[in-house]
Protein backbone atom coordinates (compact mmCIF):
# COMPACT_ATOMS: atom_id res chain seq x y z
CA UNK A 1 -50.29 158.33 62.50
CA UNK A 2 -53.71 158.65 63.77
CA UNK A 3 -54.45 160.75 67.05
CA UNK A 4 -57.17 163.24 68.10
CA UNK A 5 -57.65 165.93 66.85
CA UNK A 6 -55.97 168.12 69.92
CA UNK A 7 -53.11 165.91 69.57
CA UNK A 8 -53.27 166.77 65.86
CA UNK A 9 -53.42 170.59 66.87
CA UNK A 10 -50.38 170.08 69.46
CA UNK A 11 -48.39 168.43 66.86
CA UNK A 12 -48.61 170.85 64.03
CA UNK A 13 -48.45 173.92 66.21
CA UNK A 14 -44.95 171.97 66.90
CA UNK A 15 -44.15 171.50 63.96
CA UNK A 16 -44.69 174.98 62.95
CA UNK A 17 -42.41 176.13 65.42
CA UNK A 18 -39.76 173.44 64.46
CA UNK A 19 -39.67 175.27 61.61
CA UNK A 20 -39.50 178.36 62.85
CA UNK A 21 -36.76 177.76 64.47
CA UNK A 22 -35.11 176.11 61.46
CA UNK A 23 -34.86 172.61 63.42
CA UNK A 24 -37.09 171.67 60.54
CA UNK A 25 -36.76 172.44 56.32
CA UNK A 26 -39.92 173.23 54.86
CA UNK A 27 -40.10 170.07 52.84
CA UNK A 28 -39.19 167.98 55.89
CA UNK A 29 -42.13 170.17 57.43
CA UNK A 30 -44.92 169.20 55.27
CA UNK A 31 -43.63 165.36 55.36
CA UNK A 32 -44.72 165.37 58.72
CA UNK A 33 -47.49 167.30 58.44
CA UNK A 34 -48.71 164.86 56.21
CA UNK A 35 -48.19 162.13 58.21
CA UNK A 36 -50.49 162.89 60.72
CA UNK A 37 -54.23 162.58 60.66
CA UNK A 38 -56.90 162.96 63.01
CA UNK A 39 -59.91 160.86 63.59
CA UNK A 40 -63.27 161.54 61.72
CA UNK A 41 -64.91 161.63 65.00
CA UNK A 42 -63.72 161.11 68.48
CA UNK A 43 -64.80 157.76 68.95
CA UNK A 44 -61.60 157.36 71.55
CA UNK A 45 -63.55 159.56 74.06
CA UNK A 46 -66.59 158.58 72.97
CA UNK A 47 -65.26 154.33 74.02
CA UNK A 48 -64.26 155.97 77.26
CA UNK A 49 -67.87 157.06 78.27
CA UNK A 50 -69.27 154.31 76.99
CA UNK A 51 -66.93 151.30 79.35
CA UNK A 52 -67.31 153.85 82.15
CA UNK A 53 -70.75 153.82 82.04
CA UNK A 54 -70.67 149.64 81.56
CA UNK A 55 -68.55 148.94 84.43
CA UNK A 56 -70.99 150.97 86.35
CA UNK A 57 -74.33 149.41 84.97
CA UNK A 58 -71.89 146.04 85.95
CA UNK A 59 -71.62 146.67 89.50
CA UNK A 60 -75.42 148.14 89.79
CA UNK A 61 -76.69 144.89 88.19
CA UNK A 62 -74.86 142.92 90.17
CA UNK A 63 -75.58 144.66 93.55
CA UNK A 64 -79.56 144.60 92.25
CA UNK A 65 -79.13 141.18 92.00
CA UNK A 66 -76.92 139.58 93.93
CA UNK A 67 -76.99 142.26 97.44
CA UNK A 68 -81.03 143.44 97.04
CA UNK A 69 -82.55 140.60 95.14
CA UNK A 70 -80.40 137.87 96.57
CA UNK A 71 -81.06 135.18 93.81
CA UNK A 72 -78.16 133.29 94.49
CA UNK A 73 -79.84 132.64 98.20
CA UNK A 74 -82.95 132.45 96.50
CA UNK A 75 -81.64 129.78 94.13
CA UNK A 76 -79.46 127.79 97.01
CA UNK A 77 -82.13 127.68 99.12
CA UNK A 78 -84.37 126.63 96.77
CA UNK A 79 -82.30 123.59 95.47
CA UNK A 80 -81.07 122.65 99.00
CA UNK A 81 -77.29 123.72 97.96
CA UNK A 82 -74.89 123.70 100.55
CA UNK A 83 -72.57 127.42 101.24
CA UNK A 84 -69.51 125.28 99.70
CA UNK A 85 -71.09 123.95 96.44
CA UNK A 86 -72.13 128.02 95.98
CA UNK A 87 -68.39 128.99 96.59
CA UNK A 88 -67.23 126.26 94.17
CA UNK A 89 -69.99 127.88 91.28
CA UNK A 90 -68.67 130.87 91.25
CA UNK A 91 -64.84 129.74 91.51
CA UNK A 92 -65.55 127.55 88.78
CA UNK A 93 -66.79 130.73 87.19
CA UNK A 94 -63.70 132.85 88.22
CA UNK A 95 -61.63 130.20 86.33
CA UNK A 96 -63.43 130.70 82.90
CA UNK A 97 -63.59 134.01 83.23
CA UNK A 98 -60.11 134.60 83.64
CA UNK A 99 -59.37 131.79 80.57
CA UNK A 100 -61.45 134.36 78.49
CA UNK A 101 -59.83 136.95 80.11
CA UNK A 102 -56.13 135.93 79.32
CA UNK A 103 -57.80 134.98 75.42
CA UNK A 104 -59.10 138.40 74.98
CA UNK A 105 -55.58 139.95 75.83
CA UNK A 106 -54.26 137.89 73.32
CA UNK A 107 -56.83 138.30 70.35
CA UNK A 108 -57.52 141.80 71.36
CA UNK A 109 -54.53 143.24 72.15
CA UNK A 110 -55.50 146.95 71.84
CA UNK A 111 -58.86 146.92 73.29
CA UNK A 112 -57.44 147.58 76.69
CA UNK A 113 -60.30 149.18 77.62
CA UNK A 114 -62.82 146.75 76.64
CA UNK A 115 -60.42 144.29 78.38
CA UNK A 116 -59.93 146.08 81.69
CA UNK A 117 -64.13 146.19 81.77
CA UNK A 118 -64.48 142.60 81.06
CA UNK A 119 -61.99 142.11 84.20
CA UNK A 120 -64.88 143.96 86.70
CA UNK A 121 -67.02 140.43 86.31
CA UNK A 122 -63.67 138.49 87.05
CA UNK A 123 -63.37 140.53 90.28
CA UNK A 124 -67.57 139.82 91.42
CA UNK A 125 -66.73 136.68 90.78
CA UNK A 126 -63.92 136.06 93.04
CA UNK A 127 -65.01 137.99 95.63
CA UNK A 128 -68.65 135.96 95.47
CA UNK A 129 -66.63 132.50 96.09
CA UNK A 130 -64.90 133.46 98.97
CA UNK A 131 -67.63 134.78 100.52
CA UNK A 132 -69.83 131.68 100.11
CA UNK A 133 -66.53 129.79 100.88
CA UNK A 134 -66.04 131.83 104.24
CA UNK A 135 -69.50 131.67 105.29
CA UNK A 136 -69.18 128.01 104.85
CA UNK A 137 -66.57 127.55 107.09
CA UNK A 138 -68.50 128.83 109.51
CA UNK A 139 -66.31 132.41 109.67
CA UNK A 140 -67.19 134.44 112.46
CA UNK A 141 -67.08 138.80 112.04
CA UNK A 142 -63.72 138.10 113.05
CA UNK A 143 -62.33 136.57 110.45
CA UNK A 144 -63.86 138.36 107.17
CA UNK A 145 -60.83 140.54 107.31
CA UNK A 146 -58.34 137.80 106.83
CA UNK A 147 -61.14 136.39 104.12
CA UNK A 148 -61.01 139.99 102.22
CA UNK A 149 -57.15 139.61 102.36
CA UNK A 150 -57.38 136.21 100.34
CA UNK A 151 -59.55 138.23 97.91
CA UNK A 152 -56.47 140.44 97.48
CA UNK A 153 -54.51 137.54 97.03
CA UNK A 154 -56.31 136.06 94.36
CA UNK A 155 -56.53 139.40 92.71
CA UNK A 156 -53.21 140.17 92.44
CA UNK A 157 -52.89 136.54 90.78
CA UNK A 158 -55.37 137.25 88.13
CA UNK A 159 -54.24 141.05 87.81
CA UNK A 160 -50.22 139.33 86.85
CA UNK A 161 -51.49 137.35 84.57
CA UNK A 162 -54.19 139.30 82.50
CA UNK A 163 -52.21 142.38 83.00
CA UNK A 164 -54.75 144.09 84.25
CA UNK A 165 -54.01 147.66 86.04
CA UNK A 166 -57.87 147.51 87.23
CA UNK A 167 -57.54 144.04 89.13
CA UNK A 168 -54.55 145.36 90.89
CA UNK A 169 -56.27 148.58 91.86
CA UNK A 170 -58.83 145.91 92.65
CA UNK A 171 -55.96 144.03 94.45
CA UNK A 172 -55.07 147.09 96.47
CA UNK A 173 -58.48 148.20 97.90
CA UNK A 174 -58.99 145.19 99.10
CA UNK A 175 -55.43 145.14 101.13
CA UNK A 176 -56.69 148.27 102.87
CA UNK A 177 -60.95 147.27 103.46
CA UNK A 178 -59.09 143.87 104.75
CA UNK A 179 -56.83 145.23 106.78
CA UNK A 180 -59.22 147.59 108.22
CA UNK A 181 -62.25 145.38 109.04
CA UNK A 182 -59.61 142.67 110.66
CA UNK A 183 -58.01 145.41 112.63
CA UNK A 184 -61.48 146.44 113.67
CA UNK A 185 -62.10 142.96 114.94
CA UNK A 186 -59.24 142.53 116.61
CA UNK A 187 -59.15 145.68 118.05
CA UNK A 188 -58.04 146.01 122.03
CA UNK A 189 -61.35 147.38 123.50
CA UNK A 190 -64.96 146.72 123.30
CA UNK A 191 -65.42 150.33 120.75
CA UNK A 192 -63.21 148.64 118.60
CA UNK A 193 -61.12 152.04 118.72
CA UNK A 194 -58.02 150.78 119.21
CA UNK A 195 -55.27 148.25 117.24
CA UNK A 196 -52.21 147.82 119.15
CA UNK A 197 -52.44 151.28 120.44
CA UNK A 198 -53.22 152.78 117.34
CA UNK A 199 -56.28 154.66 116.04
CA UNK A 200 -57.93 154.01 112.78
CA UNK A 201 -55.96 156.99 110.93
CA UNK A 202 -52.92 155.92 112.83
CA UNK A 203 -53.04 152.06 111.56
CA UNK A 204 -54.24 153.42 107.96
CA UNK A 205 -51.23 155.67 107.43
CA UNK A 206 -49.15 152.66 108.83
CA UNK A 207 -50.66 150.37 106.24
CA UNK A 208 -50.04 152.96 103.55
CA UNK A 209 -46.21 153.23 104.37
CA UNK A 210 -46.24 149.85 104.22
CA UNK A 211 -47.60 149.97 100.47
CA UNK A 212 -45.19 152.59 99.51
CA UNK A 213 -42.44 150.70 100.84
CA UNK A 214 -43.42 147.15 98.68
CA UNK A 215 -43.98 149.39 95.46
CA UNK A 216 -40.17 150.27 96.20
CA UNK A 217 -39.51 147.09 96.13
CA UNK A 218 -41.21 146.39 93.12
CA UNK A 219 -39.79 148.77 91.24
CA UNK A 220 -36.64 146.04 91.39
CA UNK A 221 -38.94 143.57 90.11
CA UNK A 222 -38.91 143.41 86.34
CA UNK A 223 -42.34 140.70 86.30
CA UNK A 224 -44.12 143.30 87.87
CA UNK A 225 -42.95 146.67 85.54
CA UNK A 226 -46.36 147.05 84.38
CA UNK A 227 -48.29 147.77 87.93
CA UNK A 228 -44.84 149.76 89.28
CA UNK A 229 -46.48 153.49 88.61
CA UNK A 230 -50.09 152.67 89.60
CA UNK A 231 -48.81 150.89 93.19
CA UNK A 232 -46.38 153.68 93.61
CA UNK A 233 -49.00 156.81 93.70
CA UNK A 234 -52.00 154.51 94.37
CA UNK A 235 -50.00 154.01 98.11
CA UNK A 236 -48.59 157.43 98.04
CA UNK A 237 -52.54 158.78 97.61
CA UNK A 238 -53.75 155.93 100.33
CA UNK A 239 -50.94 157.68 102.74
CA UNK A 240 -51.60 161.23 102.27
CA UNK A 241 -55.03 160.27 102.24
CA UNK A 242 -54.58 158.74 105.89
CA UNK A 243 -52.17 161.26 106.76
CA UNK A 244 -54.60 164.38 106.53
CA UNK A 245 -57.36 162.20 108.51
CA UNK A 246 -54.70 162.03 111.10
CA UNK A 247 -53.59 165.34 111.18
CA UNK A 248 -56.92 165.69 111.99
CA UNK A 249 -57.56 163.24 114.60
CA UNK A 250 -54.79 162.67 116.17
CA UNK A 251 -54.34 159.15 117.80
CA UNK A 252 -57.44 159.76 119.96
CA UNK A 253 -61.00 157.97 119.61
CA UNK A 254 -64.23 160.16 118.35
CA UNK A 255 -65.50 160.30 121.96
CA UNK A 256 -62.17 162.12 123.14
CA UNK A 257 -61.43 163.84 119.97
CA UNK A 258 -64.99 165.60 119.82
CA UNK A 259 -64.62 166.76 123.78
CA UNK A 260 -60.73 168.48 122.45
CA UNK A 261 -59.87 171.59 121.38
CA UNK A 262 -58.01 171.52 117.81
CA UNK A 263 -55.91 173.17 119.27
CA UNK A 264 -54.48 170.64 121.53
CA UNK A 265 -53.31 168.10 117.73
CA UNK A 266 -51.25 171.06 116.83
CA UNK A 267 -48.40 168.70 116.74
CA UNK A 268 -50.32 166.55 114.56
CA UNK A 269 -50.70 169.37 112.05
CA UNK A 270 -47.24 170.67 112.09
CA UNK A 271 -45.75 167.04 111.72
CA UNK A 272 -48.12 166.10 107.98
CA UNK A 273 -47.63 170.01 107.10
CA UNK A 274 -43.24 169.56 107.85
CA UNK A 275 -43.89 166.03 106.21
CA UNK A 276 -45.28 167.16 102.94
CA UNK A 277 -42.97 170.16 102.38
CA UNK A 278 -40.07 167.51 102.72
CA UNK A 279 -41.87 164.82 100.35
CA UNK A 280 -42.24 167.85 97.81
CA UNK A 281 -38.56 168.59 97.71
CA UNK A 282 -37.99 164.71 97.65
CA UNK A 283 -40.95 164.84 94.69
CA UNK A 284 -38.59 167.57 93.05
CA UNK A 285 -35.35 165.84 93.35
CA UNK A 286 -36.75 162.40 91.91
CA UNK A 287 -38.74 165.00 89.09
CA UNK A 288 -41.55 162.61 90.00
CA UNK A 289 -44.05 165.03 88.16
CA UNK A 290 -47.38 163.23 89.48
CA UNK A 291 -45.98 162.83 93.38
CA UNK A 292 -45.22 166.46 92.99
CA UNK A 293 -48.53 167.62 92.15
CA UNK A 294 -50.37 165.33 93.95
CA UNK A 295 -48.46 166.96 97.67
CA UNK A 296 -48.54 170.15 96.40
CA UNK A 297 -52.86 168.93 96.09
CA UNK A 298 -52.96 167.97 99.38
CA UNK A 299 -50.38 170.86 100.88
CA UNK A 300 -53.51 173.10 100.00
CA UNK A 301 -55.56 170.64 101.44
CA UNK A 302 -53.91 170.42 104.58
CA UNK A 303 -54.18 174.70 104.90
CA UNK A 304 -57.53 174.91 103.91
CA UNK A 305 -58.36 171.97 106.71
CA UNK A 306 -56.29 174.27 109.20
CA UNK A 307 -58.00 177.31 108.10
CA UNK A 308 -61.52 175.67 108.76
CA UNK A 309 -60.12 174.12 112.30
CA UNK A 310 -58.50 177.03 113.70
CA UNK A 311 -61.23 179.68 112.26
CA UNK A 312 -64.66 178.36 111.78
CA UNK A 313 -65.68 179.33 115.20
CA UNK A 314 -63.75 182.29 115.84
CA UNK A 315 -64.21 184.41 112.55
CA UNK A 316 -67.23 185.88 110.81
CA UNK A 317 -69.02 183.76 108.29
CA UNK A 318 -69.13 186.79 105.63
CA UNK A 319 -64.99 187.31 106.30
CA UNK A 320 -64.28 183.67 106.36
CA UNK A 321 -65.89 182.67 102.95
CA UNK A 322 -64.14 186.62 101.94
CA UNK A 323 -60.66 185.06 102.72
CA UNK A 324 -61.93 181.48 100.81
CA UNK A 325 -62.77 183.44 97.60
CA UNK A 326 -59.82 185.73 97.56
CA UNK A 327 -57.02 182.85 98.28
CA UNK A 328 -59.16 180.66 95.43
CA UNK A 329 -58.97 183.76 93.05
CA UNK A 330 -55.26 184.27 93.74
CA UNK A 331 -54.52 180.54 93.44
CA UNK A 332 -56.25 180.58 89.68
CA UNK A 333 -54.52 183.51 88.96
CA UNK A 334 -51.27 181.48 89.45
CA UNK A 335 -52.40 178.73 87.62
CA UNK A 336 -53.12 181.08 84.88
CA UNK A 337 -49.72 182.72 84.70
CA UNK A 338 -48.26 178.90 84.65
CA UNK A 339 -50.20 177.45 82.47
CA UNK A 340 -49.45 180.34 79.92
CA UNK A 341 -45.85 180.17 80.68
CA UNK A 342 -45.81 176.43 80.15
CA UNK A 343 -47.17 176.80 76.76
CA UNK A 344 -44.99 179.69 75.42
């Protein structure tokens, strides 16, 4: 078996104590010993770098060329092409790509990483034809949210069938930037503060429940087993994401919010900090190990944003940073201890 050379370390350091233990014979021992080999070099982090920094010369390029240069306006312009003949280019591009897309999966089965980059151009693409498409139809501001929500759409198509973990993050981004800009637009005053009463924090956290509660759902869904983890945290980070901003905020608009004390969204506090000691018991009971750590993340999140709401303006710079060292020191020092006691 071939693995990196920590996981070769990990193994044989368990090994060793299998034996040690006499869950292992000595001849039994060296079997496995033998059986495992590490890479020559560590080319598996070294591909990692290397499609991390592709997808990111990918989306540069394309905003250099496409958002700065604007050679596809250059070009339509130029040849006298109508918004809809655009749109059709590029979904006539979005269809090849995901036909090469759905080949690569199958002749390169184990280059998911290769595969998952390929899949950035797949997502341009889409999101290139529905903007020409949208802009052809004439789409007022009003309606690019419900045009960003077909992008979702579309994504989540392509994501099913390439198997692609990236499209569906892709897929779920553009859920919430849809949801948001056509919330925005059809907000109920001329700010654009409000949705049906509710703030932009508010409506975010309402969108996010609304994630966690479909990647329930999908959990039931056997077609879509290989996206269940991803959707699951992906909405629970959206949520506790929108739930600190809130906590924050309250449901009031910057204008009002900026003229309050903090003081006054006490409540606000007290119901995410009450919330996130129950989803860390829940988090416990499930032994969903990621959940867990992720509220126990944001738990210290939420005191440190109390600490700097309640005490920024009332305690001595010197002290306050003081108290930020010593409760960073202490919560290393715990760290420390577990991480020792995890690996004894």
């Amino acid at each position: 078996m071939k693995v990196n050379r920590k996981e070769e370390a990990l193994l044989n350091k368990a090994i060793d104590q299998w034996q040690k233990d006499q869950l292992l014979d000595n001849a039994k021992a060296d079997e496995l010993k033998k059986s495992v080999s590490s890479y020559k070099y560590e080319y598996d982090s070294l591909s990692v770098y290397a499609f991390v920094a592709a997808i990111s010369c990918i989306i540069l390029a394309f905003g250099a060329l496409v958002l700065d240069e604007k050679w596809v306006e250059r070009f339509r312009k130029f040849f006298e092409l109508s918004q809809f003949i655009i749109g059709f280019v590029f979904a006539g591009l979005s269809v090849f790509l995901f036909w090469v897309s759905r080949k690569r999966i199958r002749k390169f089965p184990d280059s998911k990483i290769a595969n998952e980059t390929f899949n950035i151009l797949l997502a341009l693409s889409i999101g290139v034809s529905i903007y020409y498409f949208a802009r052809g139809f004439g789409a007022s501001f009003e309606w690019y949210g419900l045009a960003i929500l077909s992008i979702a759409v579309l994504l989540g198509i392509c994501a099913r069938y390439t198997q692609s973990k990236l499209l569906w993050l892709c897929m779920m981004l553009a859920v919430v930037t849809g949801w948001g800009v056509q919330t925005w637009a059809w907000s109920d005053d001329k700010s654009h503060s409000y949705f049906l009463g509710m703030n932009y924090p508010l409506r975010m956290a309402g969108l996010g429940l609304l994630m966690i509660i479909a990647s329930w759902f999908l959990k039931k869904n056997s077609r879509f087993e290989y996206f269940q983890n991803i959707s699951w945290h992906a909405s629970w980070l959206f949520f506790l994401l929108s739930g600190l901003a809130l906590s924050v905020s309250g449901n009031l608009d910057y204008e009002v919010w900026d003229a309050v004390k903090q003081g006054r969204l006490f409540i606000w506090a007290l119901a995410y900090s009450l919330m996130l000691v129950g989803l860390i018991v829940f988090a416990l009971r499930t032994k969903d190990d990621l959940l867990r750590d992720m509220l126990v993340i944001f738990f210290l999140l939420n005191l440190y944003t109390r600490f700097f709401e309640y005490f920024w303006d009332r305690t001595n710079k010197g002290l306050f940073f003081a108290i930020l060292a010593l409760s960073f020191w202490f919560m290393g020092q715990k760290a420390e201890k577990l991480r020792k006691k995890f690996n004894q």
